[in-house]
Protein backbone atom coordinates (compact mmCIF):
# COMPACT_ATOMS: atom_id res chain seq x y z
CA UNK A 1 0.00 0.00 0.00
CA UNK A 2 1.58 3.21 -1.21
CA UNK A 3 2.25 5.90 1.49
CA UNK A 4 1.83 9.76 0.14
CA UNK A 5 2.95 12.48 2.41
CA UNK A 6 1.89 16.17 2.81
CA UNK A 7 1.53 18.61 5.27
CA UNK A 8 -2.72 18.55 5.20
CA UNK A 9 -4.67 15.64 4.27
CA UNK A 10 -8.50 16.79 3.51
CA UNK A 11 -11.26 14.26 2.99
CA UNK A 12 -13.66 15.50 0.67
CA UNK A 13 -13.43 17.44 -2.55
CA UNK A 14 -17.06 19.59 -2.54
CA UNK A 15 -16.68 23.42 -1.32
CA UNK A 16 -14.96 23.11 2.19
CA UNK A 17 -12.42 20.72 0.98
CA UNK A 18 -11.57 22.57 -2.26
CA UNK A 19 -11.43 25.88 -0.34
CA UNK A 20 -9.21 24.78 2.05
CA UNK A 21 -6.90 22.99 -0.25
CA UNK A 22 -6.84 26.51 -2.50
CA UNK A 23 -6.31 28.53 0.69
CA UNK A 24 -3.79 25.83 2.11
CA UNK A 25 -1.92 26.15 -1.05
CA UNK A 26 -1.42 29.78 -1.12
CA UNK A 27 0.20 29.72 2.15
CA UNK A 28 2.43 27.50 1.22
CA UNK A 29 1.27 24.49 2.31
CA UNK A 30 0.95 21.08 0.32
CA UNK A 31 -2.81 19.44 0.50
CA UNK A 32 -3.63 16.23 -0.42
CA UNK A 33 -7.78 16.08 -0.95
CA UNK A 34 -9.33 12.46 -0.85
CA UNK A 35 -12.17 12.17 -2.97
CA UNK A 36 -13.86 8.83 -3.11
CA UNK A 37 -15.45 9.87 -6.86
CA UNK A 38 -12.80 11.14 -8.19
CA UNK A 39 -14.62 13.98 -9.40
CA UNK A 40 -14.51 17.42 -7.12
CA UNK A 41 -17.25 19.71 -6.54
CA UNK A 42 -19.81 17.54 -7.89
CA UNK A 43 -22.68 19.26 -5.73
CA UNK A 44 -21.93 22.44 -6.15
CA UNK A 45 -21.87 22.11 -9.72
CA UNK A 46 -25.32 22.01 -9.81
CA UNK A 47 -26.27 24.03 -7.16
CA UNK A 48 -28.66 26.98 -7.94
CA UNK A 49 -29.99 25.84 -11.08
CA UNK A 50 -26.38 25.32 -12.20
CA UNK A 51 -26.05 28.79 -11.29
CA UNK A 52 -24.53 28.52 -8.17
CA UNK A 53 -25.16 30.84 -5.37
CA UNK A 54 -21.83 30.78 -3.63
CA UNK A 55 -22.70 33.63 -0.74
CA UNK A 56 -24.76 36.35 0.28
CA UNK A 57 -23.38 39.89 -0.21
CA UNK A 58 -24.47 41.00 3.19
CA UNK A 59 -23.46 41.70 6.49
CA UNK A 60 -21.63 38.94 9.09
CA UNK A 61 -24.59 39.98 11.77
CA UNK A 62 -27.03 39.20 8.94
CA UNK A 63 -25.43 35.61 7.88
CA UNK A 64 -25.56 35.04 11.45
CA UNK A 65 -29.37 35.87 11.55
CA UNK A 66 -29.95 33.78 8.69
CA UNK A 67 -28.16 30.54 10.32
CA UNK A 68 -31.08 28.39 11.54
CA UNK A 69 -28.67 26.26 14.27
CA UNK A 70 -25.51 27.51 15.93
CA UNK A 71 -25.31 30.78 14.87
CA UNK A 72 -22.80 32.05 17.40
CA UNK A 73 -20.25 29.11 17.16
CA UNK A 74 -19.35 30.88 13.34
CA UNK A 75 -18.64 34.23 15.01
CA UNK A 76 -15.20 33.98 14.53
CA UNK A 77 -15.39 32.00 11.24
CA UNK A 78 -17.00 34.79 9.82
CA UNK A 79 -15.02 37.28 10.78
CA UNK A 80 -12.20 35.70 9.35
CA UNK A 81 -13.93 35.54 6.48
CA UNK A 82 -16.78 37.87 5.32
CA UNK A 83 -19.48 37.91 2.38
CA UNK A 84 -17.12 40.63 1.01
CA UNK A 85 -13.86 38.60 1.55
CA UNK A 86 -15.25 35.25 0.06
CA UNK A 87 -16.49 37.58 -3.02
CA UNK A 88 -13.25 39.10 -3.33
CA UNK A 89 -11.36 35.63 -3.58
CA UNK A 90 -13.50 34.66 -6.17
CA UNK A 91 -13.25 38.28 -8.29
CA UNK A 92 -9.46 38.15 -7.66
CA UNK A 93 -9.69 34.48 -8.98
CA UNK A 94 -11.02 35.35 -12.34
CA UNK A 95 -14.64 34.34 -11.47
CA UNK A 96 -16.48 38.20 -11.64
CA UNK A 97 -19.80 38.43 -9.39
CA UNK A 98 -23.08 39.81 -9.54
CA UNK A 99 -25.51 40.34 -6.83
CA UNK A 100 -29.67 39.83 -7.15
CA UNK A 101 -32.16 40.01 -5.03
CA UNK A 102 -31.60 39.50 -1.56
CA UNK A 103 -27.69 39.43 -1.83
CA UNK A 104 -27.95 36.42 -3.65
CA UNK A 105 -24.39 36.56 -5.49
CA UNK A 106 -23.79 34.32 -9.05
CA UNK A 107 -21.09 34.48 -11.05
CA UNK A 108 -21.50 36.95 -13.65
CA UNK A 109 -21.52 34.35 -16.54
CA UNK A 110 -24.17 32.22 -14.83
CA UNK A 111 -21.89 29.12 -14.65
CA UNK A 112 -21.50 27.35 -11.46
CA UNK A 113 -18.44 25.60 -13.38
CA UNK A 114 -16.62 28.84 -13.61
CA UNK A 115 -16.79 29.21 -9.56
CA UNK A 116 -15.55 25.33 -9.56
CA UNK A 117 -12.84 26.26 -12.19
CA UNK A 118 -11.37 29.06 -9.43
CA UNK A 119 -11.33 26.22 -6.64
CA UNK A 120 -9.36 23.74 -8.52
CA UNK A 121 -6.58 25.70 -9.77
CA UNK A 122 -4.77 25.59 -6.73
CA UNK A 123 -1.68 23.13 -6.00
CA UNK A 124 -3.66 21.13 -3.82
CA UNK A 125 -3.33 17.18 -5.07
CA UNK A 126 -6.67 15.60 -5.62
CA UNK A 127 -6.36 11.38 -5.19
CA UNK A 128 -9.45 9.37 -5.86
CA UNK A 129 -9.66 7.17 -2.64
CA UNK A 130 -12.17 6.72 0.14
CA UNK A 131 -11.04 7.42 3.63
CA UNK A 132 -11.40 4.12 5.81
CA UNK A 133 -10.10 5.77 8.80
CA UNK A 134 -8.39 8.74 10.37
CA UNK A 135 -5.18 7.56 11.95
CA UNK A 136 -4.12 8.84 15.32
CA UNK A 137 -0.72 8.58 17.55
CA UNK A 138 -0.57 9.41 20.92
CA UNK A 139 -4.08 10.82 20.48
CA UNK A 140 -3.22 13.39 17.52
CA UNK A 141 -4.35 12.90 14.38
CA UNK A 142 -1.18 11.87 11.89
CA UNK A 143 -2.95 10.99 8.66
CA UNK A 144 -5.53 8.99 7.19
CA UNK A 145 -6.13 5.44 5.66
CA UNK A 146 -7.48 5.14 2.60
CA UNK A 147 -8.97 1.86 0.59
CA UNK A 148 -5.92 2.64 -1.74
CA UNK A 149 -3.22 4.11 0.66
CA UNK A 150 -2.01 5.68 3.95
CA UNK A 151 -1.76 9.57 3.72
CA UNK A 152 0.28 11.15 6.25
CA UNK A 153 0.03 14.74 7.33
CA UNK A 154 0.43 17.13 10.46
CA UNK A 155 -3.16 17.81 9.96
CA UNK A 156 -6.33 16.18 9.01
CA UNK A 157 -9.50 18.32 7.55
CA UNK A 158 -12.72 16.35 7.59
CA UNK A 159 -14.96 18.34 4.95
CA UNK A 160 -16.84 15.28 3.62
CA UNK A 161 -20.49 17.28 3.53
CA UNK A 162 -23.70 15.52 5.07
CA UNK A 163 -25.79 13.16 3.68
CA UNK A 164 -27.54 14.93 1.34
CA UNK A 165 -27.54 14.50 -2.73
CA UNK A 166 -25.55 11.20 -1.96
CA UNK A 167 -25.35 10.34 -6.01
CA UNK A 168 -22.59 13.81 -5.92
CA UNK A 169 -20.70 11.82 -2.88
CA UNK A 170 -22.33 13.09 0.28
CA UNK A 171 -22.50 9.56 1.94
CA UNK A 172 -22.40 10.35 5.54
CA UNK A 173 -18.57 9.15 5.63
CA UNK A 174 -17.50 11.97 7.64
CA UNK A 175 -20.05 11.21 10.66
CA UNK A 176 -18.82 7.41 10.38
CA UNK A 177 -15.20 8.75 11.04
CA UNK A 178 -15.61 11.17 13.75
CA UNK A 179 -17.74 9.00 15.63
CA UNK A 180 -14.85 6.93 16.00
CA UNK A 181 -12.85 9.13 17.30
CA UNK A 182 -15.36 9.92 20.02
CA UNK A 183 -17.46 12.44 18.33
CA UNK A 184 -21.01 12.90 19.25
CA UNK A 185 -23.06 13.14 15.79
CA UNK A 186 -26.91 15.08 16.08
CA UNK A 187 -29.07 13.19 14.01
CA UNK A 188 -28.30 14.23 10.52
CA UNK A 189 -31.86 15.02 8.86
CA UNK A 190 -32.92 17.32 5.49
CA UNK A 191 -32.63 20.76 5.89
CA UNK A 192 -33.82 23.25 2.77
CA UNK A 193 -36.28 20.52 0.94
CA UNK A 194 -39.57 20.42 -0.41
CA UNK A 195 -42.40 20.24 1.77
CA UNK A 196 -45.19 17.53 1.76
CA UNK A 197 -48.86 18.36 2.43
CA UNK A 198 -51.87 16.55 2.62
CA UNK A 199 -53.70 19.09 -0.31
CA UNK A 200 -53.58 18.31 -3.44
CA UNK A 201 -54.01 20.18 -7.19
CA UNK A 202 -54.74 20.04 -10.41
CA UNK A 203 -51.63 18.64 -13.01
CA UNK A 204 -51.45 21.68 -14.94
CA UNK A 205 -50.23 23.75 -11.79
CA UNK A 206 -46.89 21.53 -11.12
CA UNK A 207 -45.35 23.44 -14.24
CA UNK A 208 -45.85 27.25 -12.48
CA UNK A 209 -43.37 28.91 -10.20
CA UNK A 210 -45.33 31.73 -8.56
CA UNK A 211 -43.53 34.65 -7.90
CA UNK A 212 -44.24 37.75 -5.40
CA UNK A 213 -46.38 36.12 -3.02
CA UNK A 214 -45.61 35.77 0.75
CA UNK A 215 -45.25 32.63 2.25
CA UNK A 216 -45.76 31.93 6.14
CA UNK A 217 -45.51 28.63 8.41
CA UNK A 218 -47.37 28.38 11.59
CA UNK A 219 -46.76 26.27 14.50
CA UNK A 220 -48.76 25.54 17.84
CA UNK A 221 -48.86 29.66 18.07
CA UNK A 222 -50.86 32.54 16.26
CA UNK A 223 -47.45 34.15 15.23
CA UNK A 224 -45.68 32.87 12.61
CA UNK A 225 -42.30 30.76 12.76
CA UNK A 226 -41.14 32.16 9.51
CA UNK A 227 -43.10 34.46 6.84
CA UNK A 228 -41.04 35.71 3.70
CA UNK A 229 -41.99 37.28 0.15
CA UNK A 230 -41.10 35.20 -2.88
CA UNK A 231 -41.25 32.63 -5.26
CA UNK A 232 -42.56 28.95 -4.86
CA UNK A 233 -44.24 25.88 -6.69
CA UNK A 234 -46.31 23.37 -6.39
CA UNK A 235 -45.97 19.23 -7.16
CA UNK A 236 -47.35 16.27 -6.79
CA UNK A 237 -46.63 15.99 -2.79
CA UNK A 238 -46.99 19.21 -2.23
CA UNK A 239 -44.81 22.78 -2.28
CA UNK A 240 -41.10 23.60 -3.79
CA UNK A 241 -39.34 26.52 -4.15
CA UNK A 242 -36.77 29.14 -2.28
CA UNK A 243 -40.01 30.05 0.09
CA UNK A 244 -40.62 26.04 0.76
CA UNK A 245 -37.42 25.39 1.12
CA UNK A 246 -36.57 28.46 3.99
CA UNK A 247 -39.12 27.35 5.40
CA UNK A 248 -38.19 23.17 6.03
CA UNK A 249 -34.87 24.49 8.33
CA UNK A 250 -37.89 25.17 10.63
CA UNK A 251 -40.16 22.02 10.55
CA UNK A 252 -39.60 19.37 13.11
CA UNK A 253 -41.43 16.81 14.96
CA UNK A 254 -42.60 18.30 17.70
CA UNK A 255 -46.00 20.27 16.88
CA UNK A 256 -48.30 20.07 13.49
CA UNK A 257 -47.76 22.85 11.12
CA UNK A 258 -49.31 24.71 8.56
CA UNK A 259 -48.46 26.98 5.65
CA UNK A 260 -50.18 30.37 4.47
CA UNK A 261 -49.83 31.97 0.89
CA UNK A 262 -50.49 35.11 0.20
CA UNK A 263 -51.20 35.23 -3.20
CA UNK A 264 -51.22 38.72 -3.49
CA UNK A 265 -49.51 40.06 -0.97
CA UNK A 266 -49.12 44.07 -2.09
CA UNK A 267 -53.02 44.36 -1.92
CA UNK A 268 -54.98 44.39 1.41
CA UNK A 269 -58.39 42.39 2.07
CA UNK A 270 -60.29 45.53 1.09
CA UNK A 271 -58.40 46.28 -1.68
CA UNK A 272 -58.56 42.89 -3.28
CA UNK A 273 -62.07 42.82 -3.16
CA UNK A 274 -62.50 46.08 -4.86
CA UNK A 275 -60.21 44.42 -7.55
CA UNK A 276 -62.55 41.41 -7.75
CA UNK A 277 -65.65 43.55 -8.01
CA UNK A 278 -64.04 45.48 -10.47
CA UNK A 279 -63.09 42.82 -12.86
CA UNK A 280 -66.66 40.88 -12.51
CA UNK A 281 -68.26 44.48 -13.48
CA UNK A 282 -66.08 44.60 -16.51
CA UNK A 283 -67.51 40.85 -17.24
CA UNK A 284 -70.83 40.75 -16.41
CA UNK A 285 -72.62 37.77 -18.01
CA UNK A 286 -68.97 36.15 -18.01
CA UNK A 287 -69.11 32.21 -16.18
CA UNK A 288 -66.93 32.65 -13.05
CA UNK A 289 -64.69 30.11 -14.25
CA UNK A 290 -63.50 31.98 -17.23
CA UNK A 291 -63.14 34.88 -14.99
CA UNK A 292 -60.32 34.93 -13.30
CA UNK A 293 -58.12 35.60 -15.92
CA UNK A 294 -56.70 39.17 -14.77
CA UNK A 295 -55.80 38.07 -11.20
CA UNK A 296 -54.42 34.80 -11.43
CA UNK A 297 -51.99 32.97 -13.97
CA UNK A 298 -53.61 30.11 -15.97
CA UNK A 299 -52.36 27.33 -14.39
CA UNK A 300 -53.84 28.52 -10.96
CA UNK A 301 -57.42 29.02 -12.11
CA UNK A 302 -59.01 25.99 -12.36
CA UNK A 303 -57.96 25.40 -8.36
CA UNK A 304 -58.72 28.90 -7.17
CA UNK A 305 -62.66 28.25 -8.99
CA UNK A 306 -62.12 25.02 -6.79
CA UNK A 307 -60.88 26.51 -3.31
CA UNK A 308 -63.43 29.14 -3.32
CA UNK A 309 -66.52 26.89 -3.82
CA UNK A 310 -68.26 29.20 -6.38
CA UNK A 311 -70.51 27.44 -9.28
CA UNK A 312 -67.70 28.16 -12.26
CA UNK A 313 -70.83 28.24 -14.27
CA UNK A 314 -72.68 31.51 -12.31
CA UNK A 315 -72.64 35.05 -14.04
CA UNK A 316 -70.09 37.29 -12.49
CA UNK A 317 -72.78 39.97 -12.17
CA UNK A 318 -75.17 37.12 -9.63
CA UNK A 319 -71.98 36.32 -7.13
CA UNK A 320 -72.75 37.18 -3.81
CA UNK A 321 -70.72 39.16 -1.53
CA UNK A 322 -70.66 36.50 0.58
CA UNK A 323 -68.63 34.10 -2.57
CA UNK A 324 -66.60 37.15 -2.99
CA UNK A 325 -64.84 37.85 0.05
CA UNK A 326 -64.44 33.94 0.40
CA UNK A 327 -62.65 34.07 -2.77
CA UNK A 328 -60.33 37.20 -1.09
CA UNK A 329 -59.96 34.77 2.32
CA UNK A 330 -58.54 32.11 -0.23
CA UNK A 331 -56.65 34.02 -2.36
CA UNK A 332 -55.21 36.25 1.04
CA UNK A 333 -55.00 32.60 3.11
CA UNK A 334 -54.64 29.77 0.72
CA UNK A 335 -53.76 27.21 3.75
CA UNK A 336 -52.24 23.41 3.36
CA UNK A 337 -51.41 20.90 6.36
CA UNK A 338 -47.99 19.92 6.50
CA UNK A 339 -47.75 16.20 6.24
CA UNK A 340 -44.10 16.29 6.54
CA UNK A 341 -40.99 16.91 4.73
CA UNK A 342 -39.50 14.77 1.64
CA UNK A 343 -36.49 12.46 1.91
CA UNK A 344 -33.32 13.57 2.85
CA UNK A 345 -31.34 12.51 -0.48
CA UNK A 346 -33.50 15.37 -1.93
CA UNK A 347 -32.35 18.54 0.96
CA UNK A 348 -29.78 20.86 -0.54
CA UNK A 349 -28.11 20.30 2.82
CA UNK A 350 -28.01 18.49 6.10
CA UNK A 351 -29.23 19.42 9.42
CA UNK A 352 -27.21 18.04 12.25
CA UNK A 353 -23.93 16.66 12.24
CA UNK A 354 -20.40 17.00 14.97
CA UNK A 355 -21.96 18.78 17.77
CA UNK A 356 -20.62 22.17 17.92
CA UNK A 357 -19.25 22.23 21.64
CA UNK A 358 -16.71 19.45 20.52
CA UNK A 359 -15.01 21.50 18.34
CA UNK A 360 -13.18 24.76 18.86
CA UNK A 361 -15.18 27.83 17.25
CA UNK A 362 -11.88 29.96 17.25
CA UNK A 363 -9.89 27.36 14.73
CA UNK A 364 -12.29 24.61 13.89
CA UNK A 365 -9.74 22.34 15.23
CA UNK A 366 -11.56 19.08 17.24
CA UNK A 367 -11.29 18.96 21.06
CA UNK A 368 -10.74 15.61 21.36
CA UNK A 369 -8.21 14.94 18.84
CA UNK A 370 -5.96 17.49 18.16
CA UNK A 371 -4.66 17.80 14.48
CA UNK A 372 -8.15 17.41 13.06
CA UNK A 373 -10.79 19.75 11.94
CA UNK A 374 -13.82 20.18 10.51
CA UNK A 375 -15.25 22.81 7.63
CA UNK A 376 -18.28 22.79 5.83
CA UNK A 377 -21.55 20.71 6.45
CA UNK A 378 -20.08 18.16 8.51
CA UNK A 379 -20.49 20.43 11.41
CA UNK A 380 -23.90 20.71 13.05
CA UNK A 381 -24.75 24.36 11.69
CA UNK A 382 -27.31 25.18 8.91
CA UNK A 383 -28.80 27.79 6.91
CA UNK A 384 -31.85 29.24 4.91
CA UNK A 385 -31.36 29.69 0.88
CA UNK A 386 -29.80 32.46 -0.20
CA UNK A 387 -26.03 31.78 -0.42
CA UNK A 388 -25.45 31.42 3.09
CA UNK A 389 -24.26 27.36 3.84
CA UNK A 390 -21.46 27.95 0.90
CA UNK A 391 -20.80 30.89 3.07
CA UNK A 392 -20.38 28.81 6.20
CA UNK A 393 -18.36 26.48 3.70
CA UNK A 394 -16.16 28.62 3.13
CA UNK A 395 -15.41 30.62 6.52
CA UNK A 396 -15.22 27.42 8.39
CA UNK A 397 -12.68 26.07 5.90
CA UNK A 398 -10.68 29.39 5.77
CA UNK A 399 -10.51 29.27 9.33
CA UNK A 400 -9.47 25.88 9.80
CA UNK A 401 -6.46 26.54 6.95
CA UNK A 402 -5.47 29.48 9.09
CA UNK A 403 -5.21 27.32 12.31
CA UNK A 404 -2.81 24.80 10.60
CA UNK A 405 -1.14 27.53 8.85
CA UNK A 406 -0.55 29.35 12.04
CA UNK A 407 0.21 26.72 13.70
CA UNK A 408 3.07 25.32 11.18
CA UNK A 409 4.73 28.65 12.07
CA UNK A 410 4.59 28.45 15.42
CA UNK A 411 6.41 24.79 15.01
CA UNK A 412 9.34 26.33 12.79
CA UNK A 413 9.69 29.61 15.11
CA UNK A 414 9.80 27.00 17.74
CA UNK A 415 12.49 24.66 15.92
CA UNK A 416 14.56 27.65 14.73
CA UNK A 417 15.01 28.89 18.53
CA UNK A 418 16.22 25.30 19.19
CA UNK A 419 19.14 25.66 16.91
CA UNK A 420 19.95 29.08 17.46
């Protein structure tokens, strides 16, 4: 069995892992990335419609408000690296940005390759091997085994991802491995995935995204858990979309939950039905079910005729009041029961993972074993849409390249002092 040595070993090639290899590499450390596929950055590839949304061009305090669990434990990952500092790698990496609504930031060419083009370019040495276990002396992490070879290193990074996507090499490998070394692992579970409900509609509507309508989740209490302005869809099991998925980081099992769309949020009750009476008055002797072609898109109107219980066949000029503010309640309130959330090969991320208090927030570096750390979505911290968990990606691998890097210094300042 061939033994390779360098001074990091990092196991897993998606964002974490490539990050810290580049960042590894430019201070003048050697990498060696494990990458059971063979292929790097497989998820992020396709991540944002093959756009790829690599961060938010906000504020730290904002990414912090936007992390769903552990929020403070990235303090000081974030403040060694910031929205602004992860866009200017990128921009000073050939790979110019654009920002769209709500600080979503794409590369300006639309190509999630170009942002995967930046990562690999650095010196770090990608091997096509699956980690069977991180070796340890005298407690310290020394290397890792692979299937294929033993890879020894002053420092081990475990960036291996969750368990989501598994087809782009999220297996759950990285929970296996620091288990072992004592690790407590939350129960890894999908986090930003489409949402199941117990309503159902009609085939045509599973084509439509519907933008600019307000989306809002409701637990055992009148306020709601999360509420946010957007764009969603509906399928066969029930809602997708940014707004469906924000709003899965805050489904769990303990209460029953519903969701409320607003489908047109910028008018109020009283306004809508003015709108409604206005557009039956312009249509007369028009069926209600050919109506309803001003305020809702195609797709929608067969359901909305459906939901608000009105005769599709009826004048627009003999609707009662009564049928028209029940038509505003459904179009203000259209409500579905939450019947749970779909399967966690289909969340954009995990939730769970390494417990946070095991691992030091300062350099990402483990508590129990010294020499290893953790980046990325291995580590029990997890995000809305929006840019923000390749953000975390990113600051927690930065961080954890910094620690070694520092660290490596304070070795040779340490060994020059002995021979002077």
């Amino acid at each position: 069995m061939e033994t390779v040595a360098s001074d990091v070993v990092i196991i897993g090639g998606g964002a974490a892992g490539m990050f810290a290899g580049s960042r590894l590499s430019e201070m003048g450390l050697s990498a060696t990335v494990l990458e059971p596929t063979g292929q790097t950055l497989r998820k992020l590839r396709i991540s944002g419609k093959g756009r790829c949304n690599l961060t938010n061009n906000c504020t730290t305090e904002q990414v912090m408000k936007n992390v769903i669990r552990n929020p403070k434990f990235l303090y000081s990952a974030l403040d060694n690296l910031s929205p602004q500092d992860t866009m200017a790698w990128f921009e000073a990496h050939n790979v110019p940005l654009k920002t769209e609504r709500g600080g979503r930031v794409f590369p300006v060419s639309d190509k999630a390759s170009d942002v995967a083009a930046a990562l690999e370019k650095s010196n770090a040495k990608v091997v096509r091997d699956r980690a069977v276990r991180i070796l340890t002396e005298n407690g310290r992490a020394v290397g890792v085994l692979g299937e294929k070879g033993e890879y020894r290193a002053d420092a081990v990074i475990l960036a291996t991802g969750g368990m989501s996507y598994p087809k782009t090499g999220s297996t759950g490998d990285g929970y296996r491995l620091a288990g072992d070394l004592g690790h407590t692992i939350s129960e890894p579970k999908a986090s930003l995935v489409p949402i199941e409900t117990k309503e159902r509609f009609s085939d045509e509507l599973y084509s439509l995204t519907i933008k600019n309508v307000t989306l809002s989740l409701y637990g055992d209490k009148k306020k709601p858990i999360y509420s946010e302005l957007g764009e969603m869809s509906f399928t066969r099991y029930g809602i997708a979309g940014p707004l469906s998925l924000s709003a899965s980081c805050f489904i769990d099992d303990k209460c029953d939950y519903k969701i409320v769309i607003d489908l047109k949020p910028g008018l109020t009750m009283e306004q809508l039905l003015k709108r409604i009476q206005r557009d039956f008055d312009e249509t007369p002797n028009l069926p209600f079910g050919e109506s309803l072609g001003r305020l809702f898109p195609r797709e929608l109107r067969r359901d909305m005729v459906r939901l608000s219980g009105i005769n599709p066949e009826k004048p627009c000029n003999q609707i009662t009041r009564e049928e028209k503010e029940k038509l505003a309640r459904v179009t203000k309130a259209l409500t579905l029961t939450v019947t749970g959330l779909r399967p966690i090969e289909e969340g954009i991320v995990t939730r769970g993972g390494v417990k946070t208090k095991e691992i030091n927030p300062a350099t990402m570096e483990s508590k129990l074993t010294p020499g290893l750390y953790f980046a990325g979505e291995i580590i029990d911290c997890d995000a809305m849409t929006g840019g923000y968990n390749l953000q975390i990606a990113f600051a927690t691998a930065e961080t954890a390249a910094r620690a070694i890097s520092q660290a490596r210094n304070r070795t040779n300042q340490e060994d020059e002092a002995t021979w002077e």
